[in-house]
Protein backbone atom coordinates (compact mmCIF):
# COMPACT_ATOMS: atom_id res chain seq x y z
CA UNK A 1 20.62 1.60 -49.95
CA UNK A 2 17.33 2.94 -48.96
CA UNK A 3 16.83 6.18 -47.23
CA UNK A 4 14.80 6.85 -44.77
CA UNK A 5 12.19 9.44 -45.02
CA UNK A 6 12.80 12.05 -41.57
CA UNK A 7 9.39 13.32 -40.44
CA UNK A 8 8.44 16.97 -40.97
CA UNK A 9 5.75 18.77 -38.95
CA UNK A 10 2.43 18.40 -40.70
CA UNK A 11 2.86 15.04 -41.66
CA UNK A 12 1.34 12.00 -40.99
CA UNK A 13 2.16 9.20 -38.71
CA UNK A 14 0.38 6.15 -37.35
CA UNK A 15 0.65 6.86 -33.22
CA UNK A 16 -0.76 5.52 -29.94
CA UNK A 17 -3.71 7.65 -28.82
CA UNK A 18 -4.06 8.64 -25.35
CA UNK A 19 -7.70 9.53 -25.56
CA UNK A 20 -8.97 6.88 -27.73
CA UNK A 21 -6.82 4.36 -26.41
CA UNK A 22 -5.60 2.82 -29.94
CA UNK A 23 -3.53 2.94 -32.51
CA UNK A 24 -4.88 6.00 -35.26
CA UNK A 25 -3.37 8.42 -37.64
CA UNK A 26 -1.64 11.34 -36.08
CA UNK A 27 -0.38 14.87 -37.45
CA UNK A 28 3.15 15.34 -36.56
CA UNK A 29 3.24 18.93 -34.20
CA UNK A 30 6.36 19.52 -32.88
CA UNK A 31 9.88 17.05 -33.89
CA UNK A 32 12.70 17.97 -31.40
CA UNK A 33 15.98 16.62 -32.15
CA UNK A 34 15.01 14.51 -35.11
CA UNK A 35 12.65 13.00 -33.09
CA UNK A 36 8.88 13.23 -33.15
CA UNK A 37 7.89 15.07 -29.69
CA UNK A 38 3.93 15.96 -29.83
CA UNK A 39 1.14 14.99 -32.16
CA UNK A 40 -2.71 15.10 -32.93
CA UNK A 41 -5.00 12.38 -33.24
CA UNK A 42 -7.02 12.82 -36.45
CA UNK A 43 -9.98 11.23 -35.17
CA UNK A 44 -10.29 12.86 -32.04
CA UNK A 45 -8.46 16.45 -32.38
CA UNK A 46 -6.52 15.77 -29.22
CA UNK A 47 -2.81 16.54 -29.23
CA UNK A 48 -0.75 14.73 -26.61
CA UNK A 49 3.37 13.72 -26.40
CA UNK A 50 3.98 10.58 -29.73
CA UNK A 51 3.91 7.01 -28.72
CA UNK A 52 4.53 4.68 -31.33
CA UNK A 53 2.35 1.61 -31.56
CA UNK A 54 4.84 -0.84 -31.15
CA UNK A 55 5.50 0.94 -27.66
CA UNK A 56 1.59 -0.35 -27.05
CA UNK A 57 2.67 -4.10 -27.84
CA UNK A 58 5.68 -3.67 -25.24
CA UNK A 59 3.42 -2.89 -22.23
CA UNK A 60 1.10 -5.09 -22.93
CA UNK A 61 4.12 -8.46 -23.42
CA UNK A 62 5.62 -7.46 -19.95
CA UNK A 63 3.70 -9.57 -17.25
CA UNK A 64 3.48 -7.95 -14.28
CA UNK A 65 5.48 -9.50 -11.41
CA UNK A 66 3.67 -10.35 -8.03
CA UNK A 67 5.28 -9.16 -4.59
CA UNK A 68 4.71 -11.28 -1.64
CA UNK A 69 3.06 -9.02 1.05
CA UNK A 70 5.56 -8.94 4.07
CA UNK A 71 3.50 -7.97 7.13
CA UNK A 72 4.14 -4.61 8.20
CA UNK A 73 5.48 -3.44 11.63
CA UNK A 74 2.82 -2.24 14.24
CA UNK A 75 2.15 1.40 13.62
CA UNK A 76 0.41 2.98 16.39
CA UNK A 77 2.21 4.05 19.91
CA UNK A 78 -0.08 1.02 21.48
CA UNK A 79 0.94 -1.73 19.06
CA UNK A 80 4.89 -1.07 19.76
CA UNK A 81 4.19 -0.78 23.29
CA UNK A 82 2.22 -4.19 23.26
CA UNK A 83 4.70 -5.73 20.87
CA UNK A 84 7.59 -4.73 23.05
CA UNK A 85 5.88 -6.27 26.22
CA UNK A 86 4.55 -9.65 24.56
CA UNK A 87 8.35 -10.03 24.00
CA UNK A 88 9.32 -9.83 27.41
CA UNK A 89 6.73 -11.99 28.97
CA UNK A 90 5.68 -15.57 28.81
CA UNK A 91 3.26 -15.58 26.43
CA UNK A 92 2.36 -19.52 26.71
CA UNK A 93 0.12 -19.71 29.33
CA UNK A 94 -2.22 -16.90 29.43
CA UNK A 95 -4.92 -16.38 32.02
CA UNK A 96 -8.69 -15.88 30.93
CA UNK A 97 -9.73 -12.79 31.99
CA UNK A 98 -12.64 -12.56 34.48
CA UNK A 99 -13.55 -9.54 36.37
CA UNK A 100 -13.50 -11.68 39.84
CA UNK A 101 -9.52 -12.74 38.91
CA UNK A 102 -6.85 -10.59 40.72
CA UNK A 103 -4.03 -9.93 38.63
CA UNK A 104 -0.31 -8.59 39.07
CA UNK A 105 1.71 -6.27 37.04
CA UNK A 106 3.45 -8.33 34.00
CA UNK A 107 0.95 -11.00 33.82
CA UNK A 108 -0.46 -12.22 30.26
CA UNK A 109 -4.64 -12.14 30.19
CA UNK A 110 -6.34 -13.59 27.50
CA UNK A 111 -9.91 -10.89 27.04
CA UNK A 112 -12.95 -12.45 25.11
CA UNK A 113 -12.53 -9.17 23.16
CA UNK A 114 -9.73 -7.42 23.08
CA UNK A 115 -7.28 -10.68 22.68
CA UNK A 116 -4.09 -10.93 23.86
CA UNK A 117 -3.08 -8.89 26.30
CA UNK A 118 -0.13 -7.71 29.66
CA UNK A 119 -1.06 -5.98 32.25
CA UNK A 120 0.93 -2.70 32.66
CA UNK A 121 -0.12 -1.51 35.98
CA UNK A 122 -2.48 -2.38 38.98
CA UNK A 123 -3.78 1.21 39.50
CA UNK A 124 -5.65 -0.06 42.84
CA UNK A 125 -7.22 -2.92 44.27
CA UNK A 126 -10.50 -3.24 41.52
CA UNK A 127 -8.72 -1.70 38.50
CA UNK A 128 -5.50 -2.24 36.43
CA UNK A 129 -4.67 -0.65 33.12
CA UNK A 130 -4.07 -3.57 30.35
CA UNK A 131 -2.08 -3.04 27.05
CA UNK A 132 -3.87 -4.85 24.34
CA UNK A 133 -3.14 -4.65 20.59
CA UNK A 134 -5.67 -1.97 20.11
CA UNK A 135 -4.27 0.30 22.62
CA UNK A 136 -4.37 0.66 26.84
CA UNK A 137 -7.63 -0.32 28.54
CA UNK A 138 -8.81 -0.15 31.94
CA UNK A 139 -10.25 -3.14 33.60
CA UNK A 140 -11.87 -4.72 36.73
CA UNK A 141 -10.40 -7.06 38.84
CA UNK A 142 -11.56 -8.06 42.16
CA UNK A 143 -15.12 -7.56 41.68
């Protein structure tokens, strides 16, 4: 049977390099429980933890798997808000928004803008606060 040589500190090793990004000989530092812990590249003085080559070839043969992006929920205040209320409402038939319209509370306007949006409150007879996706805006009605 063949032994196998067990590394002692100031030897040499072939190791990854994490500065020059290949595969060059190393001088064994530090060996921690018969294992080699921290080396220096020879061609670059650098010392840094041991990778073996053949740890190189491993990364490099796993592919990297692709995720399918799943669309995040809404984040802001605004978005639940207008999320919440698009849920509750008929969101079918929405009314293009005009400022000479006249609108009640709960009904779905369609802005040129803003997009989608339900009005939350007719603060008097020429304005009404509308949530949109972007957030509450104030608009004219009645004009």
């Amino acid at each position: 049977m063949a032994d196998k040589k067990l590394p002692e500190v100031g030897s040499e090793v072939e190791a990854l390099c994490s500065k020059c990004k290949r595969a060059t000989v190393h001088v064994i530092e530090v060996i921690k429980n018969d294992k080699i812990t921290k080396v220096m590249c020879k061609s670059c003085l650098s010392s840094h933890r041991f990778k073996s080559p053949e740890e190189a070839v491993k990364v490099k043969a796993a592919p990297k798997k692709r995720v399918a992006k799943v669309p995040a929920p809404p984040k802001t205040r605004e978005e639940r808000k207008w999320s919440r209320l698009l849920a509750q409402v008929d969101v079918e038939h929405p009314v293009e928004y005009t400022m000479k319209g006249k609108y009640a509370e709960r009904d779905v306007i369609s802005h040129n803008t803003f997009g989608l949006g339900v009005v939350l409150k007719v603060l008097d007879t020429t304005k009404m606060s509308v949530v949109f996706q972007v957030g509450v805006k104030t608009l004219v009605q009645n004009y």
